[in-house]
C-alpha atoms as a PDB file:
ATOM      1  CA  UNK A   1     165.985 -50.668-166.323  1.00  0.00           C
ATOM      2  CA  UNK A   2     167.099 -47.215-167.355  1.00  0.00           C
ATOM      3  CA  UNK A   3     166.710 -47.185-171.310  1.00  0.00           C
ATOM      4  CA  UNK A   4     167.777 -43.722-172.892  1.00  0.00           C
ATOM      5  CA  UNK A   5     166.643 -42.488-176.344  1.00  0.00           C
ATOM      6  CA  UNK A   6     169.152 -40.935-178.404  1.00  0.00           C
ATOM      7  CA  UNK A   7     170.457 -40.041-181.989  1.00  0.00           C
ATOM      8  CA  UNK A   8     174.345 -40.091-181.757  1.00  0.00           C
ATOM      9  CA  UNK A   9     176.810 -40.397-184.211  1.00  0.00           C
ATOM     10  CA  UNK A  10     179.416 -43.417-183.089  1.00  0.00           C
ATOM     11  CA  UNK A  11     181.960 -45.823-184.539  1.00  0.00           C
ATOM     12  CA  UNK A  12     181.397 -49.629-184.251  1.00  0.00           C
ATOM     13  CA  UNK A  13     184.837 -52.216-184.610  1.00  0.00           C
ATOM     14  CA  UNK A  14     183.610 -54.591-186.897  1.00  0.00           C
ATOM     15  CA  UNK A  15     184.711 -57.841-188.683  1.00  0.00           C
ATOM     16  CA  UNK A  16     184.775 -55.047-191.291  1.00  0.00           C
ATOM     17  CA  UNK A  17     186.604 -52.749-189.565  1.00  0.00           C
ATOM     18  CA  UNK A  18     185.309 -49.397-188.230  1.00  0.00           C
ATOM     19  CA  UNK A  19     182.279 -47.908-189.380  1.00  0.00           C
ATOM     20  CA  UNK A  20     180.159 -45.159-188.873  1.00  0.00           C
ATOM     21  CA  UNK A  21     176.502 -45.935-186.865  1.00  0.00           C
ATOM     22  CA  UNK A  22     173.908 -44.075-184.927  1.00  0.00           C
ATOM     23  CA  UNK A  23     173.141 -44.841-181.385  1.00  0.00           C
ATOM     24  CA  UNK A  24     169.322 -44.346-180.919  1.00  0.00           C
ATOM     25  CA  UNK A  25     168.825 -45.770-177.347  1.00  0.00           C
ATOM     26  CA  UNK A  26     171.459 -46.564-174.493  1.00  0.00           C
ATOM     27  CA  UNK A  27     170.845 -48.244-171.529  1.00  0.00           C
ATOM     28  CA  UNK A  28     173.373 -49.488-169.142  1.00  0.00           C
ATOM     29  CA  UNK A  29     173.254 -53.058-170.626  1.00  0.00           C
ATOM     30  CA  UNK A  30     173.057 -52.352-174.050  1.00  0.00           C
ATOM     31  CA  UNK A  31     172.609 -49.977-177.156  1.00  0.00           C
ATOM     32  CA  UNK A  32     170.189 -50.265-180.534  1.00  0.00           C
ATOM     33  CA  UNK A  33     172.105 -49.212-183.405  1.00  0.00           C
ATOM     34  CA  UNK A  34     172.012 -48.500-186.847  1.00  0.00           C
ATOM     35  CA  UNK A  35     174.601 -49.905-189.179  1.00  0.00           C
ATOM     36  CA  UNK A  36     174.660 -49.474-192.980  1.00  0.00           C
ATOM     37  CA  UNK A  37     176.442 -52.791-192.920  1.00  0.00           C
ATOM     38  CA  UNK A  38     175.647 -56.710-192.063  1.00  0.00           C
ATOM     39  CA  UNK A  39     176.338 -57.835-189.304  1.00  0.00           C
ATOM     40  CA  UNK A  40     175.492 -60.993-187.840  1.00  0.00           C
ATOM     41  CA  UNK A  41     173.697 -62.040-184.615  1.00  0.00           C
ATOM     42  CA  UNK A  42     176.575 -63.372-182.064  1.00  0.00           C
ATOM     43  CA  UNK A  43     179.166 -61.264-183.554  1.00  0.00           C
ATOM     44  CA  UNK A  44     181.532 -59.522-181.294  1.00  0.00           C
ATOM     45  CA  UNK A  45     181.639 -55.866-181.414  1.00  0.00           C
ATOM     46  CA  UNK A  46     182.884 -52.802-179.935  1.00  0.00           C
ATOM     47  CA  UNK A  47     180.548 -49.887-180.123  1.00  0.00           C
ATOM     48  CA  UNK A  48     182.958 -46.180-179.643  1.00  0.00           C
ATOM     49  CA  UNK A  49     180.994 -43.756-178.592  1.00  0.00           C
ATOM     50  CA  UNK A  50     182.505 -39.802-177.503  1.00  0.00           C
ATOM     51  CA  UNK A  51     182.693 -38.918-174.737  1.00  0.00           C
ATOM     52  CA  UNK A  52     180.983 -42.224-173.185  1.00  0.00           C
ATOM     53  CA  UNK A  53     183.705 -44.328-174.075  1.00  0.00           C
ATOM     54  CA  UNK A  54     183.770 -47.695-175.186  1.00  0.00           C
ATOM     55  CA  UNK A  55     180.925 -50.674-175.087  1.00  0.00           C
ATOM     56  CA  UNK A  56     182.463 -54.409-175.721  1.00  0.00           C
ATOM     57  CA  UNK A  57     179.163 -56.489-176.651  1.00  0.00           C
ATOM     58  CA  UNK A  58     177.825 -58.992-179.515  1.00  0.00           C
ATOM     59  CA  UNK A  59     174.733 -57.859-181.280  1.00  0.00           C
ATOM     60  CA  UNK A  60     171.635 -59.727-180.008  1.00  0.00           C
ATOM     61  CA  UNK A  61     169.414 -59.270-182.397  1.00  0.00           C
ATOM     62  CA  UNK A  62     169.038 -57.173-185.714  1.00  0.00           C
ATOM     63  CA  UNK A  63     165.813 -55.815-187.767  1.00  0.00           C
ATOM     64  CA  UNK A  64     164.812 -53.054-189.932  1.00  0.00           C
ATOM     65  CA  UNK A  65     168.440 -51.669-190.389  1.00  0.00           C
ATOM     66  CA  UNK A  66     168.922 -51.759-186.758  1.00  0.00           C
ATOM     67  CA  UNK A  67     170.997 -53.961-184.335  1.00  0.00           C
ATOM     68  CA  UNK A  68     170.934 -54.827-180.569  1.00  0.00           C
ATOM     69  CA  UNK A  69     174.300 -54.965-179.195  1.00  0.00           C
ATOM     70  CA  UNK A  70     174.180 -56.108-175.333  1.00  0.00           C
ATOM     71  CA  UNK A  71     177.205 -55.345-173.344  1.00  0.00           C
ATOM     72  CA  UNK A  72     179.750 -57.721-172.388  1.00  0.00           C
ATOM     73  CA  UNK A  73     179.625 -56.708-168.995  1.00  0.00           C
ATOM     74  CA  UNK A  74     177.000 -54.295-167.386  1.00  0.00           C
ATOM     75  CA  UNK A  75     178.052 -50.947-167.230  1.00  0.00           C
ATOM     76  CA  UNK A  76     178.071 -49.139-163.285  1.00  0.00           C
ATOM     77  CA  UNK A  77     175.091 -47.084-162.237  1.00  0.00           C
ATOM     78  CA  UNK A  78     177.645 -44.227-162.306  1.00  0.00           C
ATOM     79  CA  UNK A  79     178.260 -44.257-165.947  1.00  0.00           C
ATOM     80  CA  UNK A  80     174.272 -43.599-166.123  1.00  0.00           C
ATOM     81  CA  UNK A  81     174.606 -39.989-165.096  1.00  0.00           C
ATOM     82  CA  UNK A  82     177.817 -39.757-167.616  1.00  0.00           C
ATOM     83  CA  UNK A  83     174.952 -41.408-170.309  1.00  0.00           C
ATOM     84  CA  UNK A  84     172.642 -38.613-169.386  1.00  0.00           C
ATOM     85  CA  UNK A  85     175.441 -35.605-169.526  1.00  0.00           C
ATOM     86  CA  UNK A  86     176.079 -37.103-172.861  1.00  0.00           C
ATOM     87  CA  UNK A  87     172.346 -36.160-173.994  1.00  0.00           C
ATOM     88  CA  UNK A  88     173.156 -33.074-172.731  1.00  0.00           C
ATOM     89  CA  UNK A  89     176.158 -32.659-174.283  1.00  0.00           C
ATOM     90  CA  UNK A  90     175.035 -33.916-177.823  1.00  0.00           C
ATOM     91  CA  UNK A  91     171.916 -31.284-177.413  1.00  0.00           C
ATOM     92  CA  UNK A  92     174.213 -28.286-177.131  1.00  0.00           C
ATOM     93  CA  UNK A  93     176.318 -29.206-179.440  1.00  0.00           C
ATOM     94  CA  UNK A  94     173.552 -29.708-181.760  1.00  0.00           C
ATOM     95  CA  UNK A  95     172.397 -26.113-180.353  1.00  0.00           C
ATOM     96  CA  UNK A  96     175.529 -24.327-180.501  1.00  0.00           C
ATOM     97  CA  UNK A  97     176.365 -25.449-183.899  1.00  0.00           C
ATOM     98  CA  UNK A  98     173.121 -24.386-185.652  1.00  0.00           C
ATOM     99  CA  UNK A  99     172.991 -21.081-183.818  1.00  0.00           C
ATOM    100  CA  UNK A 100     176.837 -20.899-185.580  1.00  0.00           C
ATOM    101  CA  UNK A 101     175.547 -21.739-188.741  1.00  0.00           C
ATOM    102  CA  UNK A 102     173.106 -18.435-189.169  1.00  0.00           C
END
């Protein structure tokens, strides 16, 4: 199973509404996030995350300020390579912006 590290900003559709979260691993079943609010284990959400799209699931399991949201439905091997771009992506911009900055 493909399991990619990361530190993206995202938006996850709560029972609260939206709210702002980190992404720090992806995989193609499922994401660990942190969330500055409860949630509960079972409940449905929707993670958003630019430019990957978005990730129906229920969180799994949650511990130490982080959650486990598995996917609804498996995302296709394709969207793996989209996952990795996104690194990329996030990198660059990360790059870019602090070369901007000096």
């Amino acid at each position: 199973m493909f399991r990619r590290k990361a530190f993206w900003l995202a938006a996850m559709n709560t029972v609260f509404g939206v709210v702002e979260c980190r992404v720090l691993d992806l995989s193609l079943r499922g994401a660990k996030v942190q969330v500055g609010v409860p949630v509960a284990v079972g409940q449905a959400v929707t993670l958003e995350l630019d430019p990957l799209g978005e990730f129906e699931g229920s969180v799994a399991w949650k511990r130490d300020g982080a959650v486990g949201i598995k996917f609804r439905e498996q995302r296709a091997e394709g969207d793996w390579n989209r996952i990795k771009l996104g690194r990329l992506s996030a990198a660059k911009r990360r790059k870019t912006g602090a070369a901007a900055a000096r």
